[in-house]
Protein backbone atom coordinates (compact mmCIF):
# COMPACT_ATOMS: atom_id res chain seq x y z
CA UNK A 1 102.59 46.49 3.62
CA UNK A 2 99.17 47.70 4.92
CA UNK A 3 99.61 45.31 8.06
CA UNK A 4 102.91 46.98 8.84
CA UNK A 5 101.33 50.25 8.71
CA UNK A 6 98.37 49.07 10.13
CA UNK A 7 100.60 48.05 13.07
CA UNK A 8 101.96 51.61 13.64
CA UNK A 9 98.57 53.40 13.45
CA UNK A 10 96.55 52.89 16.44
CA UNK A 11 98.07 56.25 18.01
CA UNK A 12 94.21 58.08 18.41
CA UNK A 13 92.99 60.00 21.44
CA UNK A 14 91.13 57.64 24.15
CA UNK A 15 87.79 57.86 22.54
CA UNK A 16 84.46 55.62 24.73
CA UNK A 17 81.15 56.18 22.73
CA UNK A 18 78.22 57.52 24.48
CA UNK A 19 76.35 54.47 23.74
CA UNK A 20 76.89 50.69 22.70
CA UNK A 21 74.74 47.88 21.97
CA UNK A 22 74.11 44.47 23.45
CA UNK A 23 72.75 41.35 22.26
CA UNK A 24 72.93 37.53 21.87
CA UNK A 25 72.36 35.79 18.76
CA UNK A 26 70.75 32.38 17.22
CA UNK A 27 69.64 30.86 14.02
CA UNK A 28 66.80 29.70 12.33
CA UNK A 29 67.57 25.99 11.58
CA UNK A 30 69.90 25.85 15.01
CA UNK A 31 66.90 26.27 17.03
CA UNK A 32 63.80 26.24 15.55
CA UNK A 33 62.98 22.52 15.37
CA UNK A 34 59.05 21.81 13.72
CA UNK A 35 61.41 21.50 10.23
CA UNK A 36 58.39 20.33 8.34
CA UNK A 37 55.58 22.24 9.99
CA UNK A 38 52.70 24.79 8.13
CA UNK A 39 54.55 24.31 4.99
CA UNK A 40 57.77 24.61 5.15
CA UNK A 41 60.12 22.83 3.00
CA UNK A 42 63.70 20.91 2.83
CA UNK A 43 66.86 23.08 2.59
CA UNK A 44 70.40 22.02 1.69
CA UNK A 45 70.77 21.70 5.39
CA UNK A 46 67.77 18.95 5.75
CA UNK A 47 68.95 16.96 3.05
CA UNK A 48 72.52 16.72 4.25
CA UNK A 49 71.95 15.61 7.53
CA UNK A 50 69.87 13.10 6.71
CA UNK A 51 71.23 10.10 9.55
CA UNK A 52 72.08 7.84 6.62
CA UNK A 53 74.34 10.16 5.32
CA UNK A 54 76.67 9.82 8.34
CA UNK A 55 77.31 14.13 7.65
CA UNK A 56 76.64 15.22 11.18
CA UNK A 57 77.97 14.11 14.65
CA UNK A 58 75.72 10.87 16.00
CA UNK A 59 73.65 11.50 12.60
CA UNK A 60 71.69 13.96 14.54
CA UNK A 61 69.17 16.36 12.45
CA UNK A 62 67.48 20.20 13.10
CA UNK A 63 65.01 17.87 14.78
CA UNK A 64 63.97 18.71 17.54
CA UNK A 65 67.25 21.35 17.88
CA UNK A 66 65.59 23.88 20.76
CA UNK A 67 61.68 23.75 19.49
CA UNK A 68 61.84 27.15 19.54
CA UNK A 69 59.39 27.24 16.81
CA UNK A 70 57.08 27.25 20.00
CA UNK A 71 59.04 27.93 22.71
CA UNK A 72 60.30 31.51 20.86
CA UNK A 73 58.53 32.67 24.37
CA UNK A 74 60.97 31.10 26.94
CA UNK A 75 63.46 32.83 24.55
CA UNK A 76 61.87 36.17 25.54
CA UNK A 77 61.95 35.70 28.87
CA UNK A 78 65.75 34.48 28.58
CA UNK A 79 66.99 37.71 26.94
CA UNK A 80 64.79 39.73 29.06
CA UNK A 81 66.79 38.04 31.76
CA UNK A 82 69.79 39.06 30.34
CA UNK A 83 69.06 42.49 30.12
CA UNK A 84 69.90 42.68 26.63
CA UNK A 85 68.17 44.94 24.29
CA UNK A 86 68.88 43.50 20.49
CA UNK A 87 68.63 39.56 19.39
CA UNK A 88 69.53 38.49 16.26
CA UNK A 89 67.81 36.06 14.42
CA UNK A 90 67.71 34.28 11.03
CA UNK A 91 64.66 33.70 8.86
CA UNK A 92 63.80 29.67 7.69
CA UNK A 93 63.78 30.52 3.51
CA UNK A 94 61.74 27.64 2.97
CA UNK A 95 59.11 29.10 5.31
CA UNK A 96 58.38 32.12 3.59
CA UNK A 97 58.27 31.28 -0.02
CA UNK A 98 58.52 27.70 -2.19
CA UNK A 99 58.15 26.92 -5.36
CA UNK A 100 60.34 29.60 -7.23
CA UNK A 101 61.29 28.41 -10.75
CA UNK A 102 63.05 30.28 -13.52
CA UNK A 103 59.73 31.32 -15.04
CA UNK A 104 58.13 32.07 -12.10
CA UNK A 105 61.14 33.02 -9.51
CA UNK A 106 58.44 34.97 -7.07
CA UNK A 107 57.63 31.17 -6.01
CA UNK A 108 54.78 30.75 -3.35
CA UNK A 109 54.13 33.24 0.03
CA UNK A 110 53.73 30.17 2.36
CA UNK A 111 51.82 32.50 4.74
CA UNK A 112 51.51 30.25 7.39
CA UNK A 113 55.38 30.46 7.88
CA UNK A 114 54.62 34.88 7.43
CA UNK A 115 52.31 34.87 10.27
CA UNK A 116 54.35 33.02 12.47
CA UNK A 117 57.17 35.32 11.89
CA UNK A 118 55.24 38.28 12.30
CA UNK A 119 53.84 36.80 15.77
CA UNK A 120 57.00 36.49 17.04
CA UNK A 121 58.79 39.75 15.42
CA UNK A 122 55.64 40.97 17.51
CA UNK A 123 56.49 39.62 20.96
CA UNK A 124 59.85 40.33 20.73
CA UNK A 125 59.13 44.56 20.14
CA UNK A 126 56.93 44.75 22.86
CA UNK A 127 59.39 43.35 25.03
CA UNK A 128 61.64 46.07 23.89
CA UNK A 129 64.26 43.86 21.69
CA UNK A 130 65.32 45.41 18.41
CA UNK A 131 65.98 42.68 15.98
CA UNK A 132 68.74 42.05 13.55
CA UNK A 133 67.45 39.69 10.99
CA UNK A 134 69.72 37.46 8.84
CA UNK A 135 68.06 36.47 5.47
CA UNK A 136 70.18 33.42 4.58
CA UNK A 137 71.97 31.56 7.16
CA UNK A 138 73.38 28.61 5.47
CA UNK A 139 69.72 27.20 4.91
CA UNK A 140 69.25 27.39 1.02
CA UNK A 141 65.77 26.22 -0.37
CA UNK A 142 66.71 22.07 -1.57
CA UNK A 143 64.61 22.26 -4.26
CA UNK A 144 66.98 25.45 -5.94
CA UNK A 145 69.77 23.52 -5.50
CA UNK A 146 68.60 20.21 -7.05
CA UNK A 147 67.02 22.13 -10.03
CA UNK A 148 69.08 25.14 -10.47
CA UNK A 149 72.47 23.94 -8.71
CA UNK A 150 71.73 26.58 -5.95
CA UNK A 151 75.04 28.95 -5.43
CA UNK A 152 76.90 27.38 -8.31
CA UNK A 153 73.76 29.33 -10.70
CA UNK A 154 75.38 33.05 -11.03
CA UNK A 155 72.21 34.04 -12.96
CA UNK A 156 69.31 32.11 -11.18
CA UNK A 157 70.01 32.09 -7.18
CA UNK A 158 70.34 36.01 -7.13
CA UNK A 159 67.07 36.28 -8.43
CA UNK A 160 65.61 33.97 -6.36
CA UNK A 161 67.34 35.69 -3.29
CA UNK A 162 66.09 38.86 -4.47
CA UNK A 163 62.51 37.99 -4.82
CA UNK A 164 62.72 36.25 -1.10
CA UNK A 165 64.27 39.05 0.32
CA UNK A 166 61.72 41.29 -1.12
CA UNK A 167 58.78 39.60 0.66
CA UNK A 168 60.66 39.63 3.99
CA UNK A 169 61.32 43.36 3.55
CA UNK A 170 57.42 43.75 3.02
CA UNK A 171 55.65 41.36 5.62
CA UNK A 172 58.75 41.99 8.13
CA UNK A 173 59.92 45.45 7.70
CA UNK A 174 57.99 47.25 10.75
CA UNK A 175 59.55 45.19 13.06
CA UNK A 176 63.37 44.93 11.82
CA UNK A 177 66.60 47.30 12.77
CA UNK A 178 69.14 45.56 10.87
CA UNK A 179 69.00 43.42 8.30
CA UNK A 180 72.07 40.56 7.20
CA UNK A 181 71.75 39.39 3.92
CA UNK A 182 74.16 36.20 3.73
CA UNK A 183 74.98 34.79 6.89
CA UNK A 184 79.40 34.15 6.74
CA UNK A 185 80.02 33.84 2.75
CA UNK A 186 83.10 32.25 3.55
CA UNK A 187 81.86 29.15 5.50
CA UNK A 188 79.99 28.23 2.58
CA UNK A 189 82.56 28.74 0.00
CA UNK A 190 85.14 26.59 2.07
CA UNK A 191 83.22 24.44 4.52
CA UNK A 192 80.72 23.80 1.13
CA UNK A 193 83.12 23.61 -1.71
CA UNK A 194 86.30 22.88 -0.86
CA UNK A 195 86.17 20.14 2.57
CA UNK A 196 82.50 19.45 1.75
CA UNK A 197 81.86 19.19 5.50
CA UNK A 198 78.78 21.69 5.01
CA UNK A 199 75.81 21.46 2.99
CA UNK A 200 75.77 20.82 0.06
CA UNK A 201 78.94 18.73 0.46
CA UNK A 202 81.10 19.58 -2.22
CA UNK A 203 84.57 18.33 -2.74
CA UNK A 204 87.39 17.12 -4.83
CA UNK A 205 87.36 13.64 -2.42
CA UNK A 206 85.29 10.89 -4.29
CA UNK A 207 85.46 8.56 -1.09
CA UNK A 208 83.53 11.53 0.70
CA UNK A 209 81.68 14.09 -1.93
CA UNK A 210 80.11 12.64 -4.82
CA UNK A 211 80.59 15.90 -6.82
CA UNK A 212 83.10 18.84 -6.76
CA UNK A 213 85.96 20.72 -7.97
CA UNK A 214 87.56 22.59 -4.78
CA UNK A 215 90.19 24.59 -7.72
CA UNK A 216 86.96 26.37 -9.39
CA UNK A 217 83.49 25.87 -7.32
CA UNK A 218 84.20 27.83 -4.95
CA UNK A 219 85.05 31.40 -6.72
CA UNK A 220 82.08 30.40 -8.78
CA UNK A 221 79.92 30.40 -5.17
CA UNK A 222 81.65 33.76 -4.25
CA UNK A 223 80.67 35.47 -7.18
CA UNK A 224 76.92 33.89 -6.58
CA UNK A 225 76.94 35.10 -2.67
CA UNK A 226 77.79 38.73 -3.99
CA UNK A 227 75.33 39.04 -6.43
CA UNK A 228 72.74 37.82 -4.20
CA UNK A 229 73.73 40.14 -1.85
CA UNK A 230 73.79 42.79 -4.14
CA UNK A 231 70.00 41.76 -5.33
CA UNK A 232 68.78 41.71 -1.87
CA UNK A 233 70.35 45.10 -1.09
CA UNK A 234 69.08 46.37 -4.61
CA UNK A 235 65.50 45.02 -3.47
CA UNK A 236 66.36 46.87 -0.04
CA UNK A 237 66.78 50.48 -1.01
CA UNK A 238 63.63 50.32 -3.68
CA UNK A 239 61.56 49.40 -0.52
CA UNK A 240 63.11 52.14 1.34
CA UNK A 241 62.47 54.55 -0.99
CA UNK A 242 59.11 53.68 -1.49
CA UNK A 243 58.71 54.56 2.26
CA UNK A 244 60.67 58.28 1.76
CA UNK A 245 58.57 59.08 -0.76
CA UNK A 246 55.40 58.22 0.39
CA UNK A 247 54.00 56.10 -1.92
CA UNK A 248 53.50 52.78 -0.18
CA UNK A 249 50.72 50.51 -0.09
CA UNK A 250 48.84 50.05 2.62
CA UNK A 251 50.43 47.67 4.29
CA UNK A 252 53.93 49.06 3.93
CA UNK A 253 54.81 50.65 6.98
CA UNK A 254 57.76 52.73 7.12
CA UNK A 255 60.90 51.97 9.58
CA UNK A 256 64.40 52.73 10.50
CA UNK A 257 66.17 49.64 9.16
CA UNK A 258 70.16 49.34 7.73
CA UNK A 259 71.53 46.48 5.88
CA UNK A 260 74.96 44.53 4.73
CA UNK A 261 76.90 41.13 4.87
CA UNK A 262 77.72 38.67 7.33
CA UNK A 263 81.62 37.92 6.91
CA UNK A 264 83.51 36.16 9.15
CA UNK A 265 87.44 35.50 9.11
CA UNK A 266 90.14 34.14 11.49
CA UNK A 267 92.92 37.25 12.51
CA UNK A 268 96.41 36.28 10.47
CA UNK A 269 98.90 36.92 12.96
CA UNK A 270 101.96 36.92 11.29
CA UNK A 271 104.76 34.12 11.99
CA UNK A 272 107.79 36.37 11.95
CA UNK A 273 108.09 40.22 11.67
CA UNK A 274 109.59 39.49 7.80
CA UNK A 275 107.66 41.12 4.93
CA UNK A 276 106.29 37.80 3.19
CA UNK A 277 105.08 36.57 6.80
CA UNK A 278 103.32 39.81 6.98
CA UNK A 279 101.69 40.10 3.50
CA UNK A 280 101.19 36.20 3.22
CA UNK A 281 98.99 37.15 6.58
CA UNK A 282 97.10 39.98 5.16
CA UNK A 283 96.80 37.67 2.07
CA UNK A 284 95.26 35.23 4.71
CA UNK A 285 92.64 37.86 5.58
CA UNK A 286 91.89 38.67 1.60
CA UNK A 287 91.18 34.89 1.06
CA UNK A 288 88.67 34.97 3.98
CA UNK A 289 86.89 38.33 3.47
CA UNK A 290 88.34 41.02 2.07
CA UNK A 291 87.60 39.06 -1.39
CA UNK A 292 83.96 39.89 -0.21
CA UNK A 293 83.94 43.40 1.13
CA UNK A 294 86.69 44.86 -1.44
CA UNK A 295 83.90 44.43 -4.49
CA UNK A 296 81.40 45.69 -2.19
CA UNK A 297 82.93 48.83 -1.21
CA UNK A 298 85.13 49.18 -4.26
CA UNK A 299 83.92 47.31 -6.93
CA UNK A 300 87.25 45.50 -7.61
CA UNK A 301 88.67 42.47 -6.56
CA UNK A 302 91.23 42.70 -4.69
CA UNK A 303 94.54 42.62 -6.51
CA UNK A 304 95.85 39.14 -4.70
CA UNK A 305 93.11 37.36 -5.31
CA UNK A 306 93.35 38.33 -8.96
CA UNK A 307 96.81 37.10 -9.45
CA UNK A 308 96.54 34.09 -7.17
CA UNK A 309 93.41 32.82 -8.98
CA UNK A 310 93.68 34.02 -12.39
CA UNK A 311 91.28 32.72 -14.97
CA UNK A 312 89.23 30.75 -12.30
CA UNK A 313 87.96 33.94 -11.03
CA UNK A 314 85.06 35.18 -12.42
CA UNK A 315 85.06 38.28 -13.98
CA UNK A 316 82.78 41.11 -12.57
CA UNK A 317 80.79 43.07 -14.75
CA UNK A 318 79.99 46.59 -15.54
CA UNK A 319 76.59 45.44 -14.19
CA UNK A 320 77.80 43.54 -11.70
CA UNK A 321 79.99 46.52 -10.54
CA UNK A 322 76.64 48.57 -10.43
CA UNK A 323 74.42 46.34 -8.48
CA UNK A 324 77.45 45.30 -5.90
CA UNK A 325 79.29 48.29 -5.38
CA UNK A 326 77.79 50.53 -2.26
CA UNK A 327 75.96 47.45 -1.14
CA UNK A 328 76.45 48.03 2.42
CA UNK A 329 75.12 50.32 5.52
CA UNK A 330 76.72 48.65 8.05
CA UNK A 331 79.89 46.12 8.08
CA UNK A 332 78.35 42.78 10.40
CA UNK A 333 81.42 40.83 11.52
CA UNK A 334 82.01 36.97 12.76
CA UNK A 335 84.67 36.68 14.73
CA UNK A 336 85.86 33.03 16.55
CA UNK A 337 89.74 32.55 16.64
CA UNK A 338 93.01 33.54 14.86
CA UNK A 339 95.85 31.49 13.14
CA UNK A 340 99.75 32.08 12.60
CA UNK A 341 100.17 32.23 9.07
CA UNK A 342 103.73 32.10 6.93
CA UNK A 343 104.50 32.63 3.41
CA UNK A 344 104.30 29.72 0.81
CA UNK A 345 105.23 28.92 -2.77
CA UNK A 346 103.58 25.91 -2.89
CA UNK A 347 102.02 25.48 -6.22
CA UNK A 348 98.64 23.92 -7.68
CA UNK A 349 97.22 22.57 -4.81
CA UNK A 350 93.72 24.76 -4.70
CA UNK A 351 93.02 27.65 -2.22
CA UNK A 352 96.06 28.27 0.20
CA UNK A 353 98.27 27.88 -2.85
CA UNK A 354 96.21 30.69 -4.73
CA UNK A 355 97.07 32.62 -1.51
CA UNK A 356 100.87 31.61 -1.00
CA UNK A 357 100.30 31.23 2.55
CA UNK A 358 100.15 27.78 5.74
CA UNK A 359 98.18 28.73 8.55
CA UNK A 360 98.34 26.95 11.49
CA UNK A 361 96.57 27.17 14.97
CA UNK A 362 100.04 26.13 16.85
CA UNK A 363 103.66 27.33 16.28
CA UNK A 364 105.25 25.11 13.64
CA UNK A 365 108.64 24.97 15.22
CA UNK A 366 107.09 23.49 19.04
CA UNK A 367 103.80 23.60 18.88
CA UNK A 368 102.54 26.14 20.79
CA UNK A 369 98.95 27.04 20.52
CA UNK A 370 97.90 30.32 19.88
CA UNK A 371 95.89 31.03 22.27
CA UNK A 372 93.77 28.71 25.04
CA UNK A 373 91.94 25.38 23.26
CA UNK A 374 88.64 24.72 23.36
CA UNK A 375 87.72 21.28 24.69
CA UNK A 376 85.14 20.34 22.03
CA UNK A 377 86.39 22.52 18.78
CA UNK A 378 89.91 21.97 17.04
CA UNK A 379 89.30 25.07 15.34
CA UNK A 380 88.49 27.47 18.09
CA UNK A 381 91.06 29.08 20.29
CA UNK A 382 90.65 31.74 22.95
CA UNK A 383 92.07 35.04 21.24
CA UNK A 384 90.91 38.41 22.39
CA UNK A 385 94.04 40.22 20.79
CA UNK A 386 92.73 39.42 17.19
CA UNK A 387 89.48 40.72 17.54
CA UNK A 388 91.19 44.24 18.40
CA UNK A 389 93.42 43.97 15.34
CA UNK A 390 91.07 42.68 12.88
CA UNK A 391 88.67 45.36 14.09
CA UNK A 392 91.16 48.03 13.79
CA UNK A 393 92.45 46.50 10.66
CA UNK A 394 89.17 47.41 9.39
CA UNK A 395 88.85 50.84 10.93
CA UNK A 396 91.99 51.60 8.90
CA UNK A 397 90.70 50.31 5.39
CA UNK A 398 86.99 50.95 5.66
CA UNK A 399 87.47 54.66 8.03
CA UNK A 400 83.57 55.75 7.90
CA UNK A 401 81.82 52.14 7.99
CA UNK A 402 80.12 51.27 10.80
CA UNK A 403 81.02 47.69 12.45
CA UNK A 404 78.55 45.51 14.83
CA UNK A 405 79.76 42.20 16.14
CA UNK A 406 77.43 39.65 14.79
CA UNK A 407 78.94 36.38 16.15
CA UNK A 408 81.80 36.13 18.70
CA UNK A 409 81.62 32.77 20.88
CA UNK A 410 82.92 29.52 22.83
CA UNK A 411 81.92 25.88 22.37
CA UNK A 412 82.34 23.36 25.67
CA UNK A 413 81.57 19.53 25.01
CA UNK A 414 78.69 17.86 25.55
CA UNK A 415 78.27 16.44 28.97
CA UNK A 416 75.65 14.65 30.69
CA UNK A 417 76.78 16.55 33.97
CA UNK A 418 74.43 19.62 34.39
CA UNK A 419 76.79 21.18 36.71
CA UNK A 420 79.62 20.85 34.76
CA UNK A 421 77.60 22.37 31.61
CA UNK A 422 76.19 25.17 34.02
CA UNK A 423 79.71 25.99 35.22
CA UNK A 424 81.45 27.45 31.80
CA UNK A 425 84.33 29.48 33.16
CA UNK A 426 86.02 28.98 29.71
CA UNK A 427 83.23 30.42 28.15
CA UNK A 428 83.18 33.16 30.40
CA UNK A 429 86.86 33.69 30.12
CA UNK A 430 86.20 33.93 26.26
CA UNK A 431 83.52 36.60 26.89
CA UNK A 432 86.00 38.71 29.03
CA UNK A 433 89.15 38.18 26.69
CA UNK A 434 86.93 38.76 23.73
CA UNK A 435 84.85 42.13 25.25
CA UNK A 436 88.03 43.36 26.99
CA UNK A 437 89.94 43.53 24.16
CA UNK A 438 87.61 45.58 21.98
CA UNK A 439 86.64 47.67 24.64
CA UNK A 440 90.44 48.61 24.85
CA UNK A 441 90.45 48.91 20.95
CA UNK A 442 87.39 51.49 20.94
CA UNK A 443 88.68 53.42 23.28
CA UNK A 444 92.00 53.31 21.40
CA UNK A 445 90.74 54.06 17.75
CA UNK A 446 88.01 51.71 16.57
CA UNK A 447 85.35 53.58 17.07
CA UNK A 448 83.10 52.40 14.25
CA UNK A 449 82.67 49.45 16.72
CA UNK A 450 79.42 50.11 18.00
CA UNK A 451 77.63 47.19 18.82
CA UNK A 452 77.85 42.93 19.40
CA UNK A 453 75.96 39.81 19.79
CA UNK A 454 77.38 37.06 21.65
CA UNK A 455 77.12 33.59 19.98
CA UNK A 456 75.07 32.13 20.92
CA UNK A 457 71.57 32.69 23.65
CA UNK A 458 71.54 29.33 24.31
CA UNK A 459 72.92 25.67 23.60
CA UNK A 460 72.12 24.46 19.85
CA UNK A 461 72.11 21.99 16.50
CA UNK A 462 75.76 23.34 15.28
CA UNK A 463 75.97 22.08 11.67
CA UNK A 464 78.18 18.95 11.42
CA UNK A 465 79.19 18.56 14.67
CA UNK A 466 75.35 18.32 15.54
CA UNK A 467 74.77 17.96 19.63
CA UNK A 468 78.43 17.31 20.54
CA UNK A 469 79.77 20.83 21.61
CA UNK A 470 77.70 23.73 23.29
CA UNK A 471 77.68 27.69 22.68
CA UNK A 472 74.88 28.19 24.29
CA UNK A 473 75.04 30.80 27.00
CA UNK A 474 72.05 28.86 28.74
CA UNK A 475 71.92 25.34 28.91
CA UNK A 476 69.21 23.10 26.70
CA UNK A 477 68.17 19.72 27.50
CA UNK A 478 67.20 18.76 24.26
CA UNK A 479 64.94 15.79 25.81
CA UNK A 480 62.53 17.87 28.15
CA UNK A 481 63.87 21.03 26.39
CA UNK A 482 64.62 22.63 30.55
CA UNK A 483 66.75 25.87 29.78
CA UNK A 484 68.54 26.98 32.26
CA UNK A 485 71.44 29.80 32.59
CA UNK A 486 74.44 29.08 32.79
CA UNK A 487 77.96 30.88 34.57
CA UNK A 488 78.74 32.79 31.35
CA UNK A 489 75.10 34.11 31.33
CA UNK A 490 75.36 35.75 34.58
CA UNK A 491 78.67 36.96 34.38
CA UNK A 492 77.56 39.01 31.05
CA UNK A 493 74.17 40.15 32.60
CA UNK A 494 75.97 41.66 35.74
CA UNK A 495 79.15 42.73 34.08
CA UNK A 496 78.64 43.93 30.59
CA UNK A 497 74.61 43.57 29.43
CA UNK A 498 73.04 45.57 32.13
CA UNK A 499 74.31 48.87 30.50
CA UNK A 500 74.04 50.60 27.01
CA UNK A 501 77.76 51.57 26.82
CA UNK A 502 80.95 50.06 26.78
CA UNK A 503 82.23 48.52 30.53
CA UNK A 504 85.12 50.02 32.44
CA UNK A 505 88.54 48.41 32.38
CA UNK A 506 89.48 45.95 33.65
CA UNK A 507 86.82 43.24 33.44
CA UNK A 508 85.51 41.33 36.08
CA UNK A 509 87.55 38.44 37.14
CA UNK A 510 85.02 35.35 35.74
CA UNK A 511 84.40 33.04 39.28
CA UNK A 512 86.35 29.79 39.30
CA UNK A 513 84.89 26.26 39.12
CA UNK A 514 85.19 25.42 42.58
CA UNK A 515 83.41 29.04 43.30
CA UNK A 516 80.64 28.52 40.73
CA UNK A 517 80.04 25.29 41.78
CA UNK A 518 79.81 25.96 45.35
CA UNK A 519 77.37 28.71 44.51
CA UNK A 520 74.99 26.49 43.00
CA UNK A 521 75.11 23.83 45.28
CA UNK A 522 73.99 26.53 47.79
């Protein structure tokens, strides 16, 4: 019933926000290349797409991804470019710290890996970017999850985390606006544990995983992901308040920093206007992230999840209630696509069964997509209107928590015709659909929406499907490593990141290929 209300509520006063944010986003092992250089160490991520493993498109690695390890520069100069004025970023774990064991979970400061960050938080500040740093973006130290069995250990990882985060908080704190502890729970809990198409590979398919159990793994990883996030955001506020009160070392310096999750979901949009298509798509939503941010903000599960899984879902603690409940500043939100969803009573066949709902990118009764296809991603459709609804779906449960787009992009194939890369009109298209529609929604009633990162600066290693599709809003040959900006980029610098507030209706009309093209060939 709360999407039928939800659907009735957006009646507020026109409301624009005096300011609004900008940025473009990337990740650590995406771009960074130099996997094994000045100490750092295998994660999950290395191991899995090792080329013998056939686990990534054309067995391609994080090697040599964007080299940005050295090139972090050109990325300066990029987003300078741009006219943006926030980046977020993601930290390499295994760069930081190694070694962490259950009697001695501190591990190892590989200070090598500190310095380097710290050079580059650096250069970024004094070329006026705020950062938004992500402390765990899929890459999970390999050693933790051959000894410990990483986020399957409830008791282990989240110490671990904690002790990681608490040296980034302390060598990276001066330089940091917002912080992201897990980077989309989700992905890893069904892309990890139940298709085993993501590091560490876990599924119930012995001709494909060689481990797994896709009915019970995967609440066990949930419960994992919030406890480390609650131990991270525990570690968090102590380091604030050691700045408050004054009595930090030396070397602490004090600075304006928030914190919270990473959670990413597709919008439900219901099949039919009956009541099970409408709850089986809120259900949808639960299954995806609500079954994250309901323990954080209320320390319950959410009831649906509760009946759907039953005894598989592990139960949270008094404790557990008092390190994960309040664990938030700031709600950071993914957001791709959205899928028609429909009531089911299937029975005993894992997650979507524990949720009673299908989902479905296309109309079941003639196949009708939801929204424009991308060319290079069966799972990615252009649709702005779920953005606005999901964002004002969580304006209505969460009233007084800020939101910030963290992720919200388009992927193009691979081509080895630079004009054809350079001239992304779908992309831009996305951008438009995508920024026009919460525009409208701000100014409608979601105004906890205050700020959003485009996914992604430039073209990258994306997981399993390696080189093979692009997000990049500037192109990167990965051979001579020549960036260059691409339609989408230019559109957004003239059109929406050249000012600190939200753009005027209606958008920009995005130029056409034929335009584009003849632009560049002059």
């Amino acid at each position: 019933m709360i999407l039928s209300l939800l659907l009735c509520l957006i009646a507020a006063q026109a409301h624009k926000p005096d300011t609004f944010f900008w940025g473009t986003a990337t990740a650590a092992y995406q771009i960074e290349g130099y996997t094994d250089a000045e100490g750092r160490q295998p994660s999950v991520w290395d191991t899995f797409a090792e080329p013998e493993k056939h686990h990534v498109q054309k067995n391609a690695t994080g090697d040599p991804a964007d080299e940005d390890y050295v090139r972090y520069p050109e990325s300066i100069q990029l987003l300078t470019d741009m006219g943006v004025s926030s980046y977020r970023m993601s930290l390499s774990w295994t760069r930081i710290v190694n070694n962490q064991t259950e009697e001695n979970p501190k591990g190892t400061v590989n200070f090598q890996g500190v310095n380097h960050y710290i050079t580059l938080m650096k250069a970024f500040n004094a070329a006026n970017i705020s950062l938004a740093v992500t402390l765990w973006h899929w890459d999970t130290p390999n050693d933790l999850e051959e000894k410990y069995g990483g986020f399957l250990n409830s008791d282990l990882l989240p110490i671990f985390f904690g002790e990681y985060a608490t040296y980034c908080y302390y060598f990276f704190g001066p330089y940091v606006r917002y912080w992201a502890t897990l980077n989309e729970a989700y992905t890893l809990f069904s892309a990890g544990y139940i298709a085993g198409v993501h590091a560490p590979g876990h599924c119930d398919d012995r001709s494909r995983c060689p481990k797994g159990d896709s009915k019970t793994e995967p609440y066990q990883v949930l419960y994992t992901q919030l406890k480390a996030h609650g131990h991270a955001v525990k570690k968090f506020r102590s380091w604030q308040k050691l700045c408050a009160d004054g009595e930090h070392k030396p070397n602490y310096q004090c600075h304006e920093s928030e914190i919270g999750i990473v959670l990413n979901a597709d919008w439900g949009e219901p099949y039919t206007d009956s009541d099970e298509d409408r709850q089986a798509a809120y259900r949808f939503m639960v299954f995806q992230n609500f079954m994250y941010f309901e323990p954080i903000y209320t320390g319950k599960w959410p009831q649906s999840l509760v009946d759907g899984v039953g005894d598989r879902l592990p139960t949270l603690t008094d404790d557990d209630v008092k390190l994960i409940k309040g664990s938030y500043d700031v709600y950071f939100q993914n957001f791709y696509t959205s899928q028609y969803v429909r009531a089911s009573d299937k029975k005993d066949c894992g997650y979507s069964c524990d949720g009673q709902f299908e989902s479905s990118h296309n109309r079941w009764d003639n196949g009708e997509p939801i929204g424009p296809a991308s060319k290079a991603n069966n799972w990615l459709f252009s649709t702005g209107f779920g953005l606005q609804k999901f964002q004002s779906l969580l304006t209505f449960k969460y009233p007084k928590v800020k939101i910030i787009v963290t992720e919200n992009g388009w992927g193009d194939p691979d081509s080895d015709d630079l004009l054809e890369m350079l001239t992304d009109v779908d992309r831009c298209n996305y951008y438009r659909e995508n920024i026009g529609n919460l525009t409208e929604g701000v100014q409608n009633g979601n105004k906890n929406v205050v700020g959003y990162f485009a996914w992604s600066l430039m073209d990258n290693f994306e997981w399993a499907d390696g080189y093979t599709t692009r997000f990049g809003s500037t192109y990167v040959n990965y051979t001579s490593q020549e960036r260059v900006p691409k339609l989408s980029f230019n559109w957004l610098r003239d059109n929406i990141f050249s000012s600190s507030k939200l753009p005027d209706l209606p958008l920009p009309e995005c130029p056409s290929v034929e335009e584009y093209k003849a632009f560049l060939k002059n």
